[in-house]
C-alpha atoms as a PDB file:
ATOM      1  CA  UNK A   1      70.306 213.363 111.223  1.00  0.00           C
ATOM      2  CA  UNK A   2      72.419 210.901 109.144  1.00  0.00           C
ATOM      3  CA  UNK A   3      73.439 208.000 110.125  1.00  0.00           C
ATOM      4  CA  UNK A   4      76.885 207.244 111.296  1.00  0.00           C
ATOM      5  CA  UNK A   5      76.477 203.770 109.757  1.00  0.00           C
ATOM      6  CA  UNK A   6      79.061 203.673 106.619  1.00  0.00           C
ATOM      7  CA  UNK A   7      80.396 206.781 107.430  1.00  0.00           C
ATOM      8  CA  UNK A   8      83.237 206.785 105.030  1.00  0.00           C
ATOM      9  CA  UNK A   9      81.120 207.300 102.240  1.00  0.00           C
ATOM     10  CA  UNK A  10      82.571 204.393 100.695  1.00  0.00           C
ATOM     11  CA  UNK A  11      79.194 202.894  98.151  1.00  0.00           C
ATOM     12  CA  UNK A  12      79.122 199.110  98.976  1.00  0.00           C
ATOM     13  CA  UNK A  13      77.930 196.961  96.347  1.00  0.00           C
ATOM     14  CA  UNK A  14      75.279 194.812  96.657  1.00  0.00           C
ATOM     15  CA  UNK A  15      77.435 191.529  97.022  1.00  0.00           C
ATOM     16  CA  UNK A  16      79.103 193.321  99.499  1.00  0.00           C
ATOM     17  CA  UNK A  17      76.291 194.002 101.667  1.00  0.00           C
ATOM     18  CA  UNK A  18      74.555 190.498 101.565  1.00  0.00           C
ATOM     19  CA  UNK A  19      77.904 189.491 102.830  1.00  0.00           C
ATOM     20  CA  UNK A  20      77.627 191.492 105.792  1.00  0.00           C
ATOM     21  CA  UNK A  21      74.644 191.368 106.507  1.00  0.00           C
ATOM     22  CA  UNK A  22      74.217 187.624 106.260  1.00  0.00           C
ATOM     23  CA  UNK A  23      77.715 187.158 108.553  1.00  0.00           C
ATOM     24  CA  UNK A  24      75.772 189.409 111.514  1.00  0.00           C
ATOM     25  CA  UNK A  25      72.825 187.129 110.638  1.00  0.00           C
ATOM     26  CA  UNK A  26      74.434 183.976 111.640  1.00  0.00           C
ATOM     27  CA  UNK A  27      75.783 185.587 114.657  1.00  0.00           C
ATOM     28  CA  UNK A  28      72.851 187.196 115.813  1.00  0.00           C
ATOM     29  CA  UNK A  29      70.302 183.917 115.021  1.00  0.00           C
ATOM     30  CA  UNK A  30      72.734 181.575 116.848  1.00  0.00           C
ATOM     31  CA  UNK A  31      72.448 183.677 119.872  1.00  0.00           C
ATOM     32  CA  UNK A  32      69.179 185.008 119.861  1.00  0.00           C
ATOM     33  CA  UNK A  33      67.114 183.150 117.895  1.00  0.00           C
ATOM     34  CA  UNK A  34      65.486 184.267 114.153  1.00  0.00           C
ATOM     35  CA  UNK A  35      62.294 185.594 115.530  1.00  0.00           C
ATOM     36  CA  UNK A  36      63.883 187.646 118.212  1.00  0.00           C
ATOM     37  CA  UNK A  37      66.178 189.399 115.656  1.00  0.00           C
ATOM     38  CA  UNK A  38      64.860 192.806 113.876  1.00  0.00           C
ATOM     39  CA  UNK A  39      66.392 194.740 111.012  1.00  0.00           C
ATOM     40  CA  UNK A  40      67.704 196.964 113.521  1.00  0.00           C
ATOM     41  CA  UNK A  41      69.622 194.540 115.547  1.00  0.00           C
ATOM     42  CA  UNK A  42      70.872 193.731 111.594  1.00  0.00           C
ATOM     43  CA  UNK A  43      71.526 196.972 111.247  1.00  0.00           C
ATOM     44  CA  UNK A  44      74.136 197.281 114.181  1.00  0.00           C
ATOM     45  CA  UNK A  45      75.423 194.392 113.946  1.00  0.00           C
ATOM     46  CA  UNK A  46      76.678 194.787 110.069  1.00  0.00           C
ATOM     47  CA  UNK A  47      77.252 198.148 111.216  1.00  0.00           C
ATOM     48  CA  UNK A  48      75.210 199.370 107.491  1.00  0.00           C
ATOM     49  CA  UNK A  49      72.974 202.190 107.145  1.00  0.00           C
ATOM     50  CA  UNK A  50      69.119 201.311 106.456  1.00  0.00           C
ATOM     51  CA  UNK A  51      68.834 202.284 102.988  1.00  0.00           C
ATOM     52  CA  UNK A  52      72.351 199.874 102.437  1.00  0.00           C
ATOM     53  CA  UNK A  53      70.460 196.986 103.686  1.00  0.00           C
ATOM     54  CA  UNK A  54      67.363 197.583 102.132  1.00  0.00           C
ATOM     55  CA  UNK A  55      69.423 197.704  98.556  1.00  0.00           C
ATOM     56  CA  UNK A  56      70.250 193.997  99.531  1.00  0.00           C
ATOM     57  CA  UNK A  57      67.259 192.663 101.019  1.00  0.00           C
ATOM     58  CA  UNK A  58      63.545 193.539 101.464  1.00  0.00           C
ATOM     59  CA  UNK A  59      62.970 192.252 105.266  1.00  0.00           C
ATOM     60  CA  UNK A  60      64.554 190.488 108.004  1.00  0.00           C
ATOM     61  CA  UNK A  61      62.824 186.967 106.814  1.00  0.00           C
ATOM     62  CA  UNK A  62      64.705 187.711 103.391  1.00  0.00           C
ATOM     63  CA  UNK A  63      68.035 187.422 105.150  1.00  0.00           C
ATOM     64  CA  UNK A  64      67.236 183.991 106.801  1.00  0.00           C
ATOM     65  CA  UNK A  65      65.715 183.064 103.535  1.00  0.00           C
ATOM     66  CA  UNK A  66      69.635 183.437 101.832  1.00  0.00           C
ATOM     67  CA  UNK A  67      71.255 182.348 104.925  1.00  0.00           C
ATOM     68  CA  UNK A  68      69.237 179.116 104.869  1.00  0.00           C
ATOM     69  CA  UNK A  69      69.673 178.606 100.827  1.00  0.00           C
ATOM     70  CA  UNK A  70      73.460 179.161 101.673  1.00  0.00           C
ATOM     71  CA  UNK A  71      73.976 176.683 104.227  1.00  0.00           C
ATOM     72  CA  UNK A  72      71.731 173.843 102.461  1.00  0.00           C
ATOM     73  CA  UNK A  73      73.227 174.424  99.044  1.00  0.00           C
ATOM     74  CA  UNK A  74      76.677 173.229 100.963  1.00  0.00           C
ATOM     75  CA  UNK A  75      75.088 170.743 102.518  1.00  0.00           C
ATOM     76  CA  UNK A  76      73.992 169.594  98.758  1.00  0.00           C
ATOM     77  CA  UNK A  77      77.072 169.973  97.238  1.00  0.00           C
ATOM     78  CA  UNK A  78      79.364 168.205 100.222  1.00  0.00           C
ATOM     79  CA  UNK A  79      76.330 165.374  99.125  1.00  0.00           C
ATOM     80  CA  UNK A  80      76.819 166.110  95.052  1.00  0.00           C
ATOM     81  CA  UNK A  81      80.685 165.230  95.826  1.00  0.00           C
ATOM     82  CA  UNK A  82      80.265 162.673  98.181  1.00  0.00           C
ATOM     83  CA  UNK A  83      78.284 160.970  96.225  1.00  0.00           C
ATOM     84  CA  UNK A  84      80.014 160.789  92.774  1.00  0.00           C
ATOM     85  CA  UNK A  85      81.990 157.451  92.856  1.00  0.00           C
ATOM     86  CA  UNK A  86      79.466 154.054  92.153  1.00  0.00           C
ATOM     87  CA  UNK A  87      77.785 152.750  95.106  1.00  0.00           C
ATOM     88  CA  UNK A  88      74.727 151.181  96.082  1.00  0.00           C
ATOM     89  CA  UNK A  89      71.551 152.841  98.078  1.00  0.00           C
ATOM     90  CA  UNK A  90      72.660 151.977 101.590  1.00  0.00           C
ATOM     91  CA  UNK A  91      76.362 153.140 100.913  1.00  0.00           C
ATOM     92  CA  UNK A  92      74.896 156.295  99.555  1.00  0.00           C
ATOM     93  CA  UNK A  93      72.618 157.054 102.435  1.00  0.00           C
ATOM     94  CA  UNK A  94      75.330 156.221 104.926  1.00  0.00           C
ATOM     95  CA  UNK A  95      77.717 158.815 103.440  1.00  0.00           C
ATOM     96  CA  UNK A  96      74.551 161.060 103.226  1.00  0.00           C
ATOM     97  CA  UNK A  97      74.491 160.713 107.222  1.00  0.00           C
ATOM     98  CA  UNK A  98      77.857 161.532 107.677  1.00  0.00           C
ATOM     99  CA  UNK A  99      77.739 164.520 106.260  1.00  0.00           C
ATOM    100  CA  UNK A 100      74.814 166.166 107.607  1.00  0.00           C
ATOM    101  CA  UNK A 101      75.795 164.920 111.296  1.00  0.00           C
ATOM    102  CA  UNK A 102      78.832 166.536 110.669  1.00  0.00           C
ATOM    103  CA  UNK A 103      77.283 169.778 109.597  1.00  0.00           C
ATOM    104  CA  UNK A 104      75.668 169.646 112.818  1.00  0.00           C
ATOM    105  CA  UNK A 105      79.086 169.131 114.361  1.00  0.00           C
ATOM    106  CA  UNK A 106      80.026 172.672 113.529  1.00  0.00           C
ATOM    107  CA  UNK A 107      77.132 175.026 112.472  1.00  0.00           C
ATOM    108  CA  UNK A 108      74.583 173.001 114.941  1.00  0.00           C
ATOM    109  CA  UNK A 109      73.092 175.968 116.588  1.00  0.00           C
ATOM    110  CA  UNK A 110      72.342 177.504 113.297  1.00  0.00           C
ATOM    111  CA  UNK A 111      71.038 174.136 111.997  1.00  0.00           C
ATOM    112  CA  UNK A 112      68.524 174.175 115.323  1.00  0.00           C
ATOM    113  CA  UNK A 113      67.161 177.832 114.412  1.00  0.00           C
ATOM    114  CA  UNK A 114      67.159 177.570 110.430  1.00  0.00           C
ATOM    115  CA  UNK A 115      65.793 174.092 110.614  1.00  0.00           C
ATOM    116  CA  UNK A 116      63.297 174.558 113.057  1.00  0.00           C
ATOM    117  CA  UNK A 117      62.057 177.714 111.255  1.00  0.00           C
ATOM    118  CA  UNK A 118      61.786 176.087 108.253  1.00  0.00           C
ATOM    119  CA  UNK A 119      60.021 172.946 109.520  1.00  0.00           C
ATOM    120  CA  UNK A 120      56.513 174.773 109.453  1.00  0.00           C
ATOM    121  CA  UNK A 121      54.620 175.279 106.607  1.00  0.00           C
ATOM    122  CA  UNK A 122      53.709 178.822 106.958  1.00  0.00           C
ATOM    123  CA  UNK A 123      57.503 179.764 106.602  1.00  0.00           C
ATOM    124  CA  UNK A 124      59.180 181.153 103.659  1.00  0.00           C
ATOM    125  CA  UNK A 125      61.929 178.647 104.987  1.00  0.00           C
ATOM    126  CA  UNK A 126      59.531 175.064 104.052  1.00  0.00           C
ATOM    127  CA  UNK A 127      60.005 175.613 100.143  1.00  0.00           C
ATOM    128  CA  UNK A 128      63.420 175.883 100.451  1.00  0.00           C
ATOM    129  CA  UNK A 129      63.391 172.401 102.703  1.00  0.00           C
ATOM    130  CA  UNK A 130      61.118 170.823 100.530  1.00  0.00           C
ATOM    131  CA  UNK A 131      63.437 171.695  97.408  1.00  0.00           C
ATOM    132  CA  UNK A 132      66.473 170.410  99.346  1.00  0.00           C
ATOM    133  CA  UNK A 133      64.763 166.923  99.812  1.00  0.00           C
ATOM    134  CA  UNK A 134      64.068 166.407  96.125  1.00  0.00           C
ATOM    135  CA  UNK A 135      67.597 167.473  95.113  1.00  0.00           C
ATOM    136  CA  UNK A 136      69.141 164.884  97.847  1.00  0.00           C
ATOM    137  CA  UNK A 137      66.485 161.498  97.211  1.00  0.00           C
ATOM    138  CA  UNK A 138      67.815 162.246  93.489  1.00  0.00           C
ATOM    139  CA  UNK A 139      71.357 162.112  94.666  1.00  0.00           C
ATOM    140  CA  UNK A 140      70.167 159.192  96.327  1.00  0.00           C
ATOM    141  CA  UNK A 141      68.551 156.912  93.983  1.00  0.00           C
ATOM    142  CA  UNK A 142      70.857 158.153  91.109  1.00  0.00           C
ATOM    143  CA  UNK A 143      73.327 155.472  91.275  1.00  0.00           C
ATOM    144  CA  UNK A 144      70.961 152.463  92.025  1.00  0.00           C
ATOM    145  CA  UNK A 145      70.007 151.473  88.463  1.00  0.00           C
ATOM    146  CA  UNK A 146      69.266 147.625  89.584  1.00  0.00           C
ATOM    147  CA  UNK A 147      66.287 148.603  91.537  1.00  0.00           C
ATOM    148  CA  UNK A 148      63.446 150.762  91.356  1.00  0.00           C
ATOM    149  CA  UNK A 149      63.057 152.000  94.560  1.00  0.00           C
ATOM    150  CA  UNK A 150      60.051 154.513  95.579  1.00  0.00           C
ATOM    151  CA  UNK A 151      61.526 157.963  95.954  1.00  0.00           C
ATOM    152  CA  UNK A 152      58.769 158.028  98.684  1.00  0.00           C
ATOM    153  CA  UNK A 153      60.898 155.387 100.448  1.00  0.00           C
ATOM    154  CA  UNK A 154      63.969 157.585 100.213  1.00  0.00           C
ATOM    155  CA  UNK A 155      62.340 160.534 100.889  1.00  0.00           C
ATOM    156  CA  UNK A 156      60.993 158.769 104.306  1.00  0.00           C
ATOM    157  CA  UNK A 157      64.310 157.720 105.308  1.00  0.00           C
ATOM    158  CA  UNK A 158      65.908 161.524 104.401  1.00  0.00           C
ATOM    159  CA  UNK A 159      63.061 162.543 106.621  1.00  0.00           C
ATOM    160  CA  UNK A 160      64.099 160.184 109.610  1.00  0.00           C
ATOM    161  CA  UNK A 161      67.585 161.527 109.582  1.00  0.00           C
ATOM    162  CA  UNK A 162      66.549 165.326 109.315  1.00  0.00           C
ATOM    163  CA  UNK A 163      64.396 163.761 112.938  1.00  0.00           C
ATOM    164  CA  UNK A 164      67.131 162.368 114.364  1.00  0.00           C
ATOM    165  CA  UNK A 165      69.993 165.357 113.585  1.00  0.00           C
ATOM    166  CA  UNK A 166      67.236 168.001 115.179  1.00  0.00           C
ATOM    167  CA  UNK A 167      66.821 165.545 118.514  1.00  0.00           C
ATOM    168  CA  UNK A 168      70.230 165.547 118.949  1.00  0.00           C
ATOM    169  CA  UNK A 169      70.738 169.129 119.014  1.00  0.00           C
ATOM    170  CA  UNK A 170      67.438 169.722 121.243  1.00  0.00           C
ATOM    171  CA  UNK A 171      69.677 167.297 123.886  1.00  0.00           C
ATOM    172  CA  UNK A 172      72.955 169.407 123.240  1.00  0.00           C
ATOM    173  CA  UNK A 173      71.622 172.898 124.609  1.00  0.00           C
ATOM    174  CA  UNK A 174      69.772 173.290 121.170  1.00  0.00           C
ATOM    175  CA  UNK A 175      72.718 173.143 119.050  1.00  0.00           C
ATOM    176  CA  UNK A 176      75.034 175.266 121.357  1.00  0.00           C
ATOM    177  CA  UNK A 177      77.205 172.490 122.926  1.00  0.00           C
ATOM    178  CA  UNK A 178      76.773 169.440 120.632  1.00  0.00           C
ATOM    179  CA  UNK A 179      79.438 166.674 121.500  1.00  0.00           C
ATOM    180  CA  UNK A 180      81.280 164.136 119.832  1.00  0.00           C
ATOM    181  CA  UNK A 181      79.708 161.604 121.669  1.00  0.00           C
ATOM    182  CA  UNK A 182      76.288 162.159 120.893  1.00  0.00           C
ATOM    183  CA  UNK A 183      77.110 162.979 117.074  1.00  0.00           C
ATOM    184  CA  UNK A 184      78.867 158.873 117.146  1.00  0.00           C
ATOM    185  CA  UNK A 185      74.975 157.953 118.986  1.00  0.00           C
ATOM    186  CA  UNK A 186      73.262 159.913 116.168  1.00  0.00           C
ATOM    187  CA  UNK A 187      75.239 157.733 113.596  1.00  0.00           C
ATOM    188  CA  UNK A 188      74.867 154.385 115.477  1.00  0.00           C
ATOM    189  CA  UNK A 189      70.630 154.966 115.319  1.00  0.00           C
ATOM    190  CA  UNK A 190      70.574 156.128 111.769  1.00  0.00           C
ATOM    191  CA  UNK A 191      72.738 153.065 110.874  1.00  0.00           C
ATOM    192  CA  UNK A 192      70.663 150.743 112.379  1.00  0.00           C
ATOM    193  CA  UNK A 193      67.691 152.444 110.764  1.00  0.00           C
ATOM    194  CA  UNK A 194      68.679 152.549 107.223  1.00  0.00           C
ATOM    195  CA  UNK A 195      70.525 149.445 107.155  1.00  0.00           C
ATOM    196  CA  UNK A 196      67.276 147.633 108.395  1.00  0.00           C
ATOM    197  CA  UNK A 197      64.921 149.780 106.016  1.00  0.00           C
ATOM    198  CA  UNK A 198      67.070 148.541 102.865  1.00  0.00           C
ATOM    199  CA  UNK A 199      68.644 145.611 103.620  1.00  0.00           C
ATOM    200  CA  UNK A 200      67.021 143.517 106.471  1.00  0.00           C
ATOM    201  CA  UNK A 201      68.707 141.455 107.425  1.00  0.00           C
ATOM    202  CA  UNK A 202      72.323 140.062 107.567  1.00  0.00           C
ATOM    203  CA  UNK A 203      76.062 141.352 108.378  1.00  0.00           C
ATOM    204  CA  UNK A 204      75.323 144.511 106.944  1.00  0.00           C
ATOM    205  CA  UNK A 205      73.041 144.780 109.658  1.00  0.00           C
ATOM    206  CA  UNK A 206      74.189 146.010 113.134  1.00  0.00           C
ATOM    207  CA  UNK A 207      72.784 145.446 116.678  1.00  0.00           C
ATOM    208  CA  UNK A 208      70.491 147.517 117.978  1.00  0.00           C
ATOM    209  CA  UNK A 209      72.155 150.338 119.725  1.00  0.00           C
ATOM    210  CA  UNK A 210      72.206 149.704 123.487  1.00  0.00           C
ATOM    211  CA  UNK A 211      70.416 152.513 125.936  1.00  0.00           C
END
């Protein structure tokens, strides 16, 4: 029988598609979760026939795969932009916090899935990840020509704050219901962190944040 998907016979192009299909992607992983979406639940959601979506994309891990590359190459970019004007490592990092706890702000249920899919090793996700840390330590250490510092140190503290963003959506309903307040704690702890990591000690330095 043919399918009712695209019934207007209209030929969508392949931009097109991965549009679609990657909007009912982002709907579909925030509620359900990656793993429990198939290409069939794709399928109804983008409201596309199979042979459309297979035109765009070879499986269902394909379509995370783009939706993931999407999302971090914003979250580079906001960095890339950010990051332009002079300043040194700790000013850097600081604005580097601020924009992935706001990321978290609004996408943080798809941050929780994505992330968390692409944290193991075995996931066509970790490449991705792993490329996304090398382009943002280089955004990083760009500016700071009066020191050598270890990109391993960098790396480490890029690490930390990719900890810290995930913990903080595991205590807001897994991303769902993140709050203002605990996006300001996130930002209080990574201050401390980095600010003790580069500079030590001094007024740059704030308190520990209180329980």
């Amino acid at each position: 029988a043919p399918s009712r998907r695209n019934g207007s016979g209209v030929q969508l192009g392949e931009p097109v598609v991965r549009g679609m299909v990657m909007m009912a992607a982002s709907k579909l992983f925030a509620r359900l979760g990656s793993r429990a979406v198939s290409v069939d639940n794709l399928l109804e959601a983008a409201n596309i026939s199979r042979r459309t979506f297979y035109k765009a994309f070879d499986s269902k891990d394909a379509v995370a795969a783009a939706l993931y590359r999407f999302g971090t190459d914003a979250l580079v970019d906001n960095c890339r932009r950010t990051l332009a004007t002079e300043g040194d490592l700790l000013t850097r990092v600081l604005r580097c916090i601020d924009i992935h706890l706001e990321n978290a702000a609004t996408v943080g249920r798809l941050v929780f899935v994505l992330g968390g899919e692409a944290s193991s090793q075995d996931s066509p996700l970790f490449p991705v990840r792993m490329a996304v840390h090398d382009r943002i330590v280089e955004l990083l250490i760009a500016a700071d020509r009066e020191r050598d510092v270890d990109p391993l140190f960098v790396r480490t503290l890029v690490l930390a704050l990719e900890a810290m963003v995930r913990g903080i959506l595991l205590e807001c309903d897994e991303g769902r219901k993140v709050t203002r307040a605990q996006i300001d704690r996130g930002r209080r702890v990574m201050t401390r962190i980095v600010a003790g990591a580069i500079v030590g000690t001094g007024p740059q330095v704030p308190p520990l944040p209180p329980a």
